[in-house]
C-alpha atoms as a PDB file:
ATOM      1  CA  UNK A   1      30.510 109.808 -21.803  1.00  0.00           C
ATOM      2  CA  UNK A   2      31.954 112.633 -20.120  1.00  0.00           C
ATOM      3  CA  UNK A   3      32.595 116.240 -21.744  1.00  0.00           C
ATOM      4  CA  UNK A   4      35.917 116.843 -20.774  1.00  0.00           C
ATOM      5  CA  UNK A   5      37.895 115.260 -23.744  1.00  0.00           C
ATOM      6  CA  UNK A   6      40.974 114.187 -21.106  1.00  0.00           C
ATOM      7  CA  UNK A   7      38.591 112.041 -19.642  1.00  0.00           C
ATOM      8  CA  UNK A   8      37.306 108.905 -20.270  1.00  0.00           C
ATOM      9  CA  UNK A   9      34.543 107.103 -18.492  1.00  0.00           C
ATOM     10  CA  UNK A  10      34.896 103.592 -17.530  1.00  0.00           C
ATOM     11  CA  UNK A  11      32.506 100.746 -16.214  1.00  0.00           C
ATOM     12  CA  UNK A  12      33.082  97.344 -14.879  1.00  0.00           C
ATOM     13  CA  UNK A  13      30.411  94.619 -14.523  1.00  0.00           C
ATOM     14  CA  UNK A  14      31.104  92.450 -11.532  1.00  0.00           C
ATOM     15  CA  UNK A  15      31.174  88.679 -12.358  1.00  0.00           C
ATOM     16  CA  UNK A  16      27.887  88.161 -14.910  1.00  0.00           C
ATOM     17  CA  UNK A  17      25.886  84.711 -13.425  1.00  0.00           C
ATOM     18  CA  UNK A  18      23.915  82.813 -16.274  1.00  0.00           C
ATOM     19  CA  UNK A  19      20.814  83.869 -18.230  1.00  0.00           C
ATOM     20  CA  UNK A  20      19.161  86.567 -15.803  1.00  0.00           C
ATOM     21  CA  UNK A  21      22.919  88.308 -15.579  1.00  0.00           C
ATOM     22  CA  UNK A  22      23.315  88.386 -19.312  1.00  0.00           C
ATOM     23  CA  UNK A  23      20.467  90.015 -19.996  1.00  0.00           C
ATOM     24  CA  UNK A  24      20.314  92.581 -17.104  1.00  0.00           C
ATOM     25  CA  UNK A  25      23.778  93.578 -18.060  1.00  0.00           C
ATOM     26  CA  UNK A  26      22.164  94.002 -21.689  1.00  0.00           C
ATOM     27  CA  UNK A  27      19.363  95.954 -20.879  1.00  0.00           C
ATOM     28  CA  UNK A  28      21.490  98.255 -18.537  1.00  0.00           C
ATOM     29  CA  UNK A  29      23.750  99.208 -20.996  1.00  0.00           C
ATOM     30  CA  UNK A  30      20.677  99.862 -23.730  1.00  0.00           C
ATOM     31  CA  UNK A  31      18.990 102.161 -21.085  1.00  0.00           C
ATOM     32  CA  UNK A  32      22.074 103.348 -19.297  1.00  0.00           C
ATOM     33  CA  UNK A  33      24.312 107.029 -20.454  1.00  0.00           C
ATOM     34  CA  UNK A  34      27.669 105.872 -23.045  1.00  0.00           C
ATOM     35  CA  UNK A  35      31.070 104.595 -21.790  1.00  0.00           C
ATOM     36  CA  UNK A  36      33.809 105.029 -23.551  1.00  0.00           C
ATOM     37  CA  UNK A  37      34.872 101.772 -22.612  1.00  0.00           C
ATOM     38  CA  UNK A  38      33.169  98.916 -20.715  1.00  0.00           C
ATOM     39  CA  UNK A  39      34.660  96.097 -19.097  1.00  0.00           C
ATOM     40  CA  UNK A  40      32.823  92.693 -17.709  1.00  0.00           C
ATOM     41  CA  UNK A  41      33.964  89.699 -15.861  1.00  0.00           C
ATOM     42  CA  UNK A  42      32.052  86.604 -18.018  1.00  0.00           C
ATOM     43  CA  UNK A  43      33.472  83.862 -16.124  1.00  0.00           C
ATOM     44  CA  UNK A  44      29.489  82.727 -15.091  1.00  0.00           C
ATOM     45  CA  UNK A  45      28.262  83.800 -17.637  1.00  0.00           C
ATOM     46  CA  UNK A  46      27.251  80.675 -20.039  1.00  0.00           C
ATOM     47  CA  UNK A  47      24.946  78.830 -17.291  1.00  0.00           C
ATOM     48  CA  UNK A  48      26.228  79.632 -14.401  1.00  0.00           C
ATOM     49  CA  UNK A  49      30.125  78.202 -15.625  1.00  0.00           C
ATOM     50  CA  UNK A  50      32.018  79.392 -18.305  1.00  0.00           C
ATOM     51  CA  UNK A  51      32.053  80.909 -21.489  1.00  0.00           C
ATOM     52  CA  UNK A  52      30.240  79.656 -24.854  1.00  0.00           C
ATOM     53  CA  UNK A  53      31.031  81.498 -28.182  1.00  0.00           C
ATOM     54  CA  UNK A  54      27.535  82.211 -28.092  1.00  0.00           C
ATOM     55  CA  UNK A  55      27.588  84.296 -25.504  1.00  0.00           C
ATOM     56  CA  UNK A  56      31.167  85.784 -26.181  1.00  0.00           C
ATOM     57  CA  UNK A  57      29.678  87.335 -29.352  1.00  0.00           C
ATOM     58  CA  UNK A  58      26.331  88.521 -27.785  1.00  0.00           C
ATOM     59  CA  UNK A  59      28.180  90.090 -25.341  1.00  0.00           C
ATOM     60  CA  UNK A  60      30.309  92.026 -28.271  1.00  0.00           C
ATOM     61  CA  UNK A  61      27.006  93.326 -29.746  1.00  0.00           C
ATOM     62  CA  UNK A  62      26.126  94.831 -26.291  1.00  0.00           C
ATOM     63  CA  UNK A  63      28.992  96.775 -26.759  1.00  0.00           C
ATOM     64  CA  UNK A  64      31.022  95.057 -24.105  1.00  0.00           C
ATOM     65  CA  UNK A  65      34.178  95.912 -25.391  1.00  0.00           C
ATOM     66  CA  UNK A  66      36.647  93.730 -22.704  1.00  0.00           C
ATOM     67  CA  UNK A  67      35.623  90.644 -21.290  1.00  0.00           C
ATOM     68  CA  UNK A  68      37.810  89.440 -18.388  1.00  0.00           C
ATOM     69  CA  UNK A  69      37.387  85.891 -16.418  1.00  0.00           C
ATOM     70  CA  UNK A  70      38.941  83.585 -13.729  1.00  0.00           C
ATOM     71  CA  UNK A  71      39.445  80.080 -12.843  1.00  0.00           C
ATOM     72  CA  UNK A  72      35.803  79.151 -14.377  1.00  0.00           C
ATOM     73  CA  UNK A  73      36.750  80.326 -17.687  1.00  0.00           C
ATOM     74  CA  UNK A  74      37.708  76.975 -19.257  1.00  0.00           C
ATOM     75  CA  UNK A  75      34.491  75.176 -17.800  1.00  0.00           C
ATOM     76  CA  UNK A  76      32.903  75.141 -21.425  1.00  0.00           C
ATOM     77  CA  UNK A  77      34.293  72.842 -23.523  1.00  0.00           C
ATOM     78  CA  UNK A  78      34.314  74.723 -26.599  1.00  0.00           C
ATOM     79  CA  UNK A  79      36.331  77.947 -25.222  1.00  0.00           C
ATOM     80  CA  UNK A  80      39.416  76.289 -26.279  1.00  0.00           C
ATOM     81  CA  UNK A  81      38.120  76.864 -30.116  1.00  0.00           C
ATOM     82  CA  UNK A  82      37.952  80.261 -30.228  1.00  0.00           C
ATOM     83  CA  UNK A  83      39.989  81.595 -27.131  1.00  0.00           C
ATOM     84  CA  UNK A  84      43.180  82.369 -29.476  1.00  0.00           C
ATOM     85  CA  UNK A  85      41.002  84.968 -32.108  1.00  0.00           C
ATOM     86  CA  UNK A  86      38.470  85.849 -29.280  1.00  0.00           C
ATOM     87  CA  UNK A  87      40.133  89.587 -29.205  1.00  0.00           C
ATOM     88  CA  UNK A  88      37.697  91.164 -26.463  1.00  0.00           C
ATOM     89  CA  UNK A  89      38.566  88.191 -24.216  1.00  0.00           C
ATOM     90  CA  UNK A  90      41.488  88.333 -21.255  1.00  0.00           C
ATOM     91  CA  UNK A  91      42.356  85.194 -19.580  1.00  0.00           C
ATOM     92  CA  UNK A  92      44.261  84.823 -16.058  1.00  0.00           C
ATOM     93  CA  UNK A  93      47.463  85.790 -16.727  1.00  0.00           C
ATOM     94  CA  UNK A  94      49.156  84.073 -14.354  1.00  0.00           C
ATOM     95  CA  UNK A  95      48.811  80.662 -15.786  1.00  0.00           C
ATOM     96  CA  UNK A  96      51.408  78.625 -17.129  1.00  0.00           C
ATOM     97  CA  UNK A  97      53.098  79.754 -20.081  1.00  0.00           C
ATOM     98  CA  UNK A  98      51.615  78.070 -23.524  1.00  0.00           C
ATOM     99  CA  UNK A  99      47.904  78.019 -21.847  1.00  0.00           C
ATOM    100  CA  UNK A 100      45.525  79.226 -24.773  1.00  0.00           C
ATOM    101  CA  UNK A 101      44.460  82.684 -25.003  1.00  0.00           C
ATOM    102  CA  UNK A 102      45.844  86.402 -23.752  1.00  0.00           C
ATOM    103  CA  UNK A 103      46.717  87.421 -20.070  1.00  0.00           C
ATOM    104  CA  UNK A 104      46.699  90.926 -21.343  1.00  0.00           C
ATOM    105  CA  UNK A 105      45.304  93.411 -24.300  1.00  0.00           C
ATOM    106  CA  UNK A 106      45.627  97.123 -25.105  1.00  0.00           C
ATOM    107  CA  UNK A 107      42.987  98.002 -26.319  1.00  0.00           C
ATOM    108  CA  UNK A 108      42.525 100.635 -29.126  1.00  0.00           C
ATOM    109  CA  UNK A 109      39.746 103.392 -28.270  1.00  0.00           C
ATOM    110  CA  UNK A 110      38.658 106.718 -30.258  1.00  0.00           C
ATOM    111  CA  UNK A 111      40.815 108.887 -28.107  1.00  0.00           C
ATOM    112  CA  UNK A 112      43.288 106.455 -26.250  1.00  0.00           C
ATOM    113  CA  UNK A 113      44.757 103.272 -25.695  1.00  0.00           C
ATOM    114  CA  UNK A 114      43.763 101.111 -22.740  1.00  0.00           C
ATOM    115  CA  UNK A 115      45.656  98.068 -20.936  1.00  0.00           C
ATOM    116  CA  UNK A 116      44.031  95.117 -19.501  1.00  0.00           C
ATOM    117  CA  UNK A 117      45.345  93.014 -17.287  1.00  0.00           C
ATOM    118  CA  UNK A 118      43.324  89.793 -16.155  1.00  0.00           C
ATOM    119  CA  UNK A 119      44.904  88.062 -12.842  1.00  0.00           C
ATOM    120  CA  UNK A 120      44.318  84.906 -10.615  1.00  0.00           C
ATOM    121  CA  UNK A 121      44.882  84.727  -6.979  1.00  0.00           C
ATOM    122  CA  UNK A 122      46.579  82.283  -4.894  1.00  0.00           C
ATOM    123  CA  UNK A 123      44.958  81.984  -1.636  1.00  0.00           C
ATOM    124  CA  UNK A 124      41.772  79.425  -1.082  1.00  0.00           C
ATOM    125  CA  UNK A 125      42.346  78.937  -5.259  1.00  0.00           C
ATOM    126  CA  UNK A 126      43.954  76.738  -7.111  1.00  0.00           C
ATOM    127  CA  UNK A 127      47.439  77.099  -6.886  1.00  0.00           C
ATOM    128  CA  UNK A 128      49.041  78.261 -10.277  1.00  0.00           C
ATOM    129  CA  UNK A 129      52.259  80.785 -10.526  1.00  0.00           C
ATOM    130  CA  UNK A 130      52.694  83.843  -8.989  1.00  0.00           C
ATOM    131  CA  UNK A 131      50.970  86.935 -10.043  1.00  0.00           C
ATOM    132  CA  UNK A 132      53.293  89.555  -8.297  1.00  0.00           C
ATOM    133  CA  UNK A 133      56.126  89.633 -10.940  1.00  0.00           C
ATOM    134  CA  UNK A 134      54.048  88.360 -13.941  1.00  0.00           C
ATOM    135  CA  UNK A 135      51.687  91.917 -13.333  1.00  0.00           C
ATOM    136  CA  UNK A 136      55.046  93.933 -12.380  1.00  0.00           C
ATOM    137  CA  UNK A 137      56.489  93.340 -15.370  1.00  0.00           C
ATOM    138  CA  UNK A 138      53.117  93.348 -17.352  1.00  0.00           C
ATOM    139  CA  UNK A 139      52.297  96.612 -16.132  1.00  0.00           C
ATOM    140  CA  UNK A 140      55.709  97.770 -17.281  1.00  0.00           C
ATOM    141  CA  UNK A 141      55.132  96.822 -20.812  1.00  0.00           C
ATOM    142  CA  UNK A 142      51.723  98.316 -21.199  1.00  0.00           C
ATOM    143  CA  UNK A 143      52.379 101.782 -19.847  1.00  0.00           C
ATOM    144  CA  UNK A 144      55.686 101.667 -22.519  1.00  0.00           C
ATOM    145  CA  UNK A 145      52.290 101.999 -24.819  1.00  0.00           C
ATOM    146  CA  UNK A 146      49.711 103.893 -22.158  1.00  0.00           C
ATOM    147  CA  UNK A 147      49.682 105.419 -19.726  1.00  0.00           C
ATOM    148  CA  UNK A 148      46.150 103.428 -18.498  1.00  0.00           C
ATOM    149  CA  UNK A 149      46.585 100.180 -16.887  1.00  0.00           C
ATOM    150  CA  UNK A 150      42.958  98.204 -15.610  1.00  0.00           C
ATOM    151  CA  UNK A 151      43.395  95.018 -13.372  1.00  0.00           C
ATOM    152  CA  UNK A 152      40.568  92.455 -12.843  1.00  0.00           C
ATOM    153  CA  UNK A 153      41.886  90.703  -9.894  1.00  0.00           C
ATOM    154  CA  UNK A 154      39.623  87.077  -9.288  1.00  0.00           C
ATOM    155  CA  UNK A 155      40.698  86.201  -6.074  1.00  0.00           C
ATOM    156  CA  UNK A 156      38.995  84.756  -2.636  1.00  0.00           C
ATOM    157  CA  UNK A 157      40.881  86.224   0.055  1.00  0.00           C
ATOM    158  CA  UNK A 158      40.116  90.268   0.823  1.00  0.00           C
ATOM    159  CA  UNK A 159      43.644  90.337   2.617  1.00  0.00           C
ATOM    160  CA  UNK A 160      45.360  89.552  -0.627  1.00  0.00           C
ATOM    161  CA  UNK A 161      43.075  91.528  -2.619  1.00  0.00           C
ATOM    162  CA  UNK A 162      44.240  95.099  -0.836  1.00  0.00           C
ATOM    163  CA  UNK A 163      47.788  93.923  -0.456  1.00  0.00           C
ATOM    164  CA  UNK A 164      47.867  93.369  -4.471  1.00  0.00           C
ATOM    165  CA  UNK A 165      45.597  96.298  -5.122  1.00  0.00           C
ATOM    166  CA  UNK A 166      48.011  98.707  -3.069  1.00  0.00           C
ATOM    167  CA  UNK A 167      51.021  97.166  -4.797  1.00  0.00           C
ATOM    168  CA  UNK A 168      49.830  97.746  -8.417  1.00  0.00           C
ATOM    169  CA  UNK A 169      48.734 101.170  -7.219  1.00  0.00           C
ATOM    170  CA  UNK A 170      52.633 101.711  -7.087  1.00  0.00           C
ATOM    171  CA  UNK A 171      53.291 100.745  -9.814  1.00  0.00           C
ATOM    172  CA  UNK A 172      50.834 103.221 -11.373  1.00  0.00           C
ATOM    173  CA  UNK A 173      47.817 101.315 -12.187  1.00  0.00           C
ATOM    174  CA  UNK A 174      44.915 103.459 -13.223  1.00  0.00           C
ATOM    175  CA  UNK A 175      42.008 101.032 -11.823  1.00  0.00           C
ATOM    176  CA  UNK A 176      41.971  98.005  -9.778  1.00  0.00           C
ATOM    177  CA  UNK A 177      38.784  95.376  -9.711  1.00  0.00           C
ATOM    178  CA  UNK A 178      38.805  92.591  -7.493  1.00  0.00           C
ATOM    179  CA  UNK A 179      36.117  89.670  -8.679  1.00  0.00           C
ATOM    180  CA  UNK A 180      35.286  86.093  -7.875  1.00  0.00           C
ATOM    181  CA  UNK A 181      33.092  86.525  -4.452  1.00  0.00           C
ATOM    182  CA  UNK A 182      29.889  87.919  -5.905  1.00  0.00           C
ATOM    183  CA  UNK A 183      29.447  90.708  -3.187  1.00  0.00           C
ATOM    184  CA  UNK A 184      29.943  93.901  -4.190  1.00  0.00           C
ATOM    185  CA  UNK A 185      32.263  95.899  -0.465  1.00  0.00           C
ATOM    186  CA  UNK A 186      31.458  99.137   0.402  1.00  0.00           C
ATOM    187  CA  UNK A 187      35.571  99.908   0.181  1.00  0.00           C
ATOM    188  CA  UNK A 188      35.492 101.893  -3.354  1.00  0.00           C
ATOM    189  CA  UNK A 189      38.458 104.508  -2.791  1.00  0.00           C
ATOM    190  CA  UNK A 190      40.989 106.245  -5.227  1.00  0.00           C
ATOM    191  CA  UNK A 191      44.463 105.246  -3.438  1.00  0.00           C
ATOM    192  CA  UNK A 192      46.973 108.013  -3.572  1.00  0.00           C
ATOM    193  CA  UNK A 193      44.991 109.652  -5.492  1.00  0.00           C
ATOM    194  CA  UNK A 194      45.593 107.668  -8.588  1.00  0.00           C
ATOM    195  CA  UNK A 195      44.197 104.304  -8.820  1.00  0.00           C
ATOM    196  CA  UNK A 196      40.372 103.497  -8.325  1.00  0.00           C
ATOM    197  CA  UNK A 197      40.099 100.459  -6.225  1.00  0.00           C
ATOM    198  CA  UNK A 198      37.326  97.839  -4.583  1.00  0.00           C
ATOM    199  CA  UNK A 199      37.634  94.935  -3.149  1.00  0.00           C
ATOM    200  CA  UNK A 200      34.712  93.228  -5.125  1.00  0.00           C
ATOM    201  CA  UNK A 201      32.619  94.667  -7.896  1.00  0.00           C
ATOM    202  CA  UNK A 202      30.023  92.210  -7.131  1.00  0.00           C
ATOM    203  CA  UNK A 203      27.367  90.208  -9.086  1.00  0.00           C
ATOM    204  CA  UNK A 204      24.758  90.575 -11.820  1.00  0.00           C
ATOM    205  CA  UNK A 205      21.981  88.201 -12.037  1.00  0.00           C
ATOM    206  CA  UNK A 206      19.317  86.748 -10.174  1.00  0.00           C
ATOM    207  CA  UNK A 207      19.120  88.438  -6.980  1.00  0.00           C
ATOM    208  CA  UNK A 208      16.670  85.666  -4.909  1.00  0.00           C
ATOM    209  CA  UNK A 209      19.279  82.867  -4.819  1.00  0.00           C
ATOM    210  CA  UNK A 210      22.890  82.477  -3.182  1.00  0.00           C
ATOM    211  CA  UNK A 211      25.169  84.597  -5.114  1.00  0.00           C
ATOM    212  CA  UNK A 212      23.777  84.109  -8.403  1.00  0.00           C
ATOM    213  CA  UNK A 213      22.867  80.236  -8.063  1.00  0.00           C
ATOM    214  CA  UNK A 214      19.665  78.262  -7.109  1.00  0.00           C
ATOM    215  CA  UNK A 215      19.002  78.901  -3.142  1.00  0.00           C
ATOM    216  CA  UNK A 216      17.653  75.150  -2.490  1.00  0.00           C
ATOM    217  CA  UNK A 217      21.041  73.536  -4.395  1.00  0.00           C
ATOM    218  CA  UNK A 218      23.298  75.655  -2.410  1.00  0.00           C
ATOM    219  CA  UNK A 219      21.598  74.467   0.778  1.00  0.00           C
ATOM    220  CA  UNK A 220      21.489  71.024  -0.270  1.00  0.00           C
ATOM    221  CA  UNK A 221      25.230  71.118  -0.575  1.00  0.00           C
ATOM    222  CA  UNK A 222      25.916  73.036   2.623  1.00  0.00           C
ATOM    223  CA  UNK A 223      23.504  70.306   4.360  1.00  0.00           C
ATOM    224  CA  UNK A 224      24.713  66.930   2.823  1.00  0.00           C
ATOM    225  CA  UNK A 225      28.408  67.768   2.116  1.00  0.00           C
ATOM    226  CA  UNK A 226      27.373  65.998  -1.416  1.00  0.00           C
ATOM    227  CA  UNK A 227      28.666  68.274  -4.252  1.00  0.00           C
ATOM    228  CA  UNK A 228      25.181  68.825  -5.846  1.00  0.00           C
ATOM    229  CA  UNK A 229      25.407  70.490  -9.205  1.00  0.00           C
ATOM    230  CA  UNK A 230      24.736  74.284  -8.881  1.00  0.00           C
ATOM    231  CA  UNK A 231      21.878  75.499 -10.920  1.00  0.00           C
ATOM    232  CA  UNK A 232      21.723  79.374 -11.957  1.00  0.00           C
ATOM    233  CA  UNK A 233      18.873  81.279  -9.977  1.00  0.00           C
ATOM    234  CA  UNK A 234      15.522  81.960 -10.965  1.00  0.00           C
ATOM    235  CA  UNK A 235      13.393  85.448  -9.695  1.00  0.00           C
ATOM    236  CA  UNK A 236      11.652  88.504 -10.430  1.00  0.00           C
ATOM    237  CA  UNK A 237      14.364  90.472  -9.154  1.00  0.00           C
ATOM    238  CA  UNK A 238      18.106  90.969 -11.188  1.00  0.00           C
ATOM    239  CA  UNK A 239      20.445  93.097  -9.604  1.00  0.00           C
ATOM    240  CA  UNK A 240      23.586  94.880 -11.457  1.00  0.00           C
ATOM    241  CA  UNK A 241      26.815  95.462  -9.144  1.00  0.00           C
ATOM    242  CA  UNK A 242      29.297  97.578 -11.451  1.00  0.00           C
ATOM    243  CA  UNK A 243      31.534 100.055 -10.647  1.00  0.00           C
ATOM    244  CA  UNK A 244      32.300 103.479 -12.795  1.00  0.00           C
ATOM    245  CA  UNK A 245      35.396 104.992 -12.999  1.00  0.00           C
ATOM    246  CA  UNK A 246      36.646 107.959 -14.668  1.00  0.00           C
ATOM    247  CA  UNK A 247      40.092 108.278 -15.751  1.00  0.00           C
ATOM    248  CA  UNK A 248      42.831 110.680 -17.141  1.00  0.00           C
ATOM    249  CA  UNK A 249      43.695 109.937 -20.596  1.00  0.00           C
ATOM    250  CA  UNK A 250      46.537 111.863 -20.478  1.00  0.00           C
ATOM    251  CA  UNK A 251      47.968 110.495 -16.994  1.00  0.00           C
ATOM    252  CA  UNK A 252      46.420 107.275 -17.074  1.00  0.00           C
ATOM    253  CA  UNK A 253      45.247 108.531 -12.953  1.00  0.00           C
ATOM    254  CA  UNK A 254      41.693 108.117 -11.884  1.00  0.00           C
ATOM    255  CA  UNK A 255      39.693 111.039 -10.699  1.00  0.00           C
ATOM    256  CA  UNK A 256      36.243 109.582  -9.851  1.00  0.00           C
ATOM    257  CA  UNK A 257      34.892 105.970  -8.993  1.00  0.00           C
ATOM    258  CA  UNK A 258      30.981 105.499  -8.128  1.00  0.00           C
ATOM    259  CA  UNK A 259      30.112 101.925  -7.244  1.00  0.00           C
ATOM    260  CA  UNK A 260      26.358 101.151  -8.649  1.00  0.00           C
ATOM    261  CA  UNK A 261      23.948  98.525  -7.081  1.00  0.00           C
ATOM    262  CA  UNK A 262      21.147  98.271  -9.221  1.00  0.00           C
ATOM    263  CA  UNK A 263      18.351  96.188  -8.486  1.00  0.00           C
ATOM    264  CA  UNK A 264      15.158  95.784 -10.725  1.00  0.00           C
ATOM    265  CA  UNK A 265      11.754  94.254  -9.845  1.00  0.00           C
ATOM    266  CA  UNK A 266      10.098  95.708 -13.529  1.00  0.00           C
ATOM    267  CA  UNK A 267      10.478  99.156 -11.880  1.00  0.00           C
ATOM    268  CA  UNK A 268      13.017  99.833  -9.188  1.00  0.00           C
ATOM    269  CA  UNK A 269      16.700 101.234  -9.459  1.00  0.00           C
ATOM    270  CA  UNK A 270      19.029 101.974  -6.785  1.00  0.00           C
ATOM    271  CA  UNK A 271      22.421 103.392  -7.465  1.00  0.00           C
ATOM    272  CA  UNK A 272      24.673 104.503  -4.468  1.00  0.00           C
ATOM    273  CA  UNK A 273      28.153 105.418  -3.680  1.00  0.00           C
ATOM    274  CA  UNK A 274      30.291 107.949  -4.999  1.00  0.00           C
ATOM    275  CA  UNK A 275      33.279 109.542  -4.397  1.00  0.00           C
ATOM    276  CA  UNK A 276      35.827 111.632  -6.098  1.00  0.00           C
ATOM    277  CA  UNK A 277      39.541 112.514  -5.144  1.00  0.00           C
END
């Protein structure tokens, strides 16, 4: 938590992979300095697919306090009981209208408001509607309410990932996340000086396997063309990818972003990257 009380400090979990993500996450924040607010992409998180309620509350009493996700979200069955009250969860937006849950949330802190804004891409995904006049307008809304606007963008393709990230930038987002990959790119930047932006926050989980999942089952698949059924990773070593970002409450602009790369064997840490405006 910084000292400056027109500044609030931000972090974002890249997308959380099974058991060994969960609980590196946990420990990070239980060791780690206080965020005013912290974000986490959960998509992976219940085995490797999905979200259980389970989890979704465990998560709350880490003091995750916004849980985005992506295409995987509805790959446990029972997310379709508790999506509509589950008020630290933001789906896709994008999808059809009348698909269960929230695209968006303002969220209510001790000394501002902050928007979230959850968002699939098109290209190499599933094809659902557009996101560029869905967010437009979405964006709108929330800054009628905040100035602070945070996109999780889940996407495959790093071409549509800065062409969306520079387009919500004008249209005065205050920090842009791209997700879904699993490797966290060395492109962390404030763009015109005002919105923190990366490509991909990354991973947290098992760092010994393919990102995230079992190394043999992911070769197995590559080798056979036989969709094998992933299986989360198993190691000694977790590694967190999250990205911190300190923003204005007052014009919703960032003015700091520090990507972290943690990765623990028992007793090693590495944290690198950072850059301010």
């Amino acid at each position: 938590m910084t000292g400056d009380n027109n500044i609030i400090k931000t972090v974002f979990f890249g997308d959380i992979v099974g058991k060994p993500g969960r609980f590196a996450v946990r420990d990070f924040l239980a060791s780690s300095e206080k965020y005013d607010f912290v974000i986490a992409n959960v998509e992976n998180a219940s085995h490797g697919f999905g979200l259980t309620e389970k989890n979704y509350n465990e998560f709350k009493d880490y003091g995750i306090n916004c849980m985005t996700c992506g295409n995987h979200i509805w790959d446990k069955r029972d997310i379709y009981t508790y999506i509509d009250s589950a008020d630290c969860l933001v789906r896709p937006i994008n999808y059809p209208k009348g698909t269960k849950g929230f695209g968006s949330r303002i969220f209510e802190t001790d000394r501002c408001k902050i928007g979230v804004i959850n968002v699939l891409g098109r290209v190499f995904m599933n094809l659902i509607d557009s996101q560029w006049e869905i967010v437009a307008e979405e964006i709108k809304r929330i800054k009628e309410v905040t100035p602070i606007v945070i996109i999780d963008f889940h996407a495959e393709a790093t071409a549509e990932k800065i062409c969306f990230g520079k387009y919500c930038a004008e249209l005065g987002v205050s920090a842009f996340f791209g997700t879904h990959t699993h490797v966290q790119t060395a492109d962390e930047i404030i763009l015109d000086n005002k919105m923190a932006y990366i490509t991909d926050a990354g991973f947290c989980g098992a760092a010994d396997g393919v990102i995230g999942m079992d190394y043999v089952t992911s070769l197995n698949r590559f080798l056979t063309g036989i969709p094998e059924r992933y299986e989360v990773a198993k190691g000694n070593v977790t590694q967190i990818n999250a990205v911190e970002v300190d923003i204005d409450v007052l014009s919703g602009q960032a003015v700091k972003i520090k990507r972290i790369n943690f990765s623990k064997n028992n007793i090693e840490e590495e944290k690198v990257s950072e850059k301010e405006d």
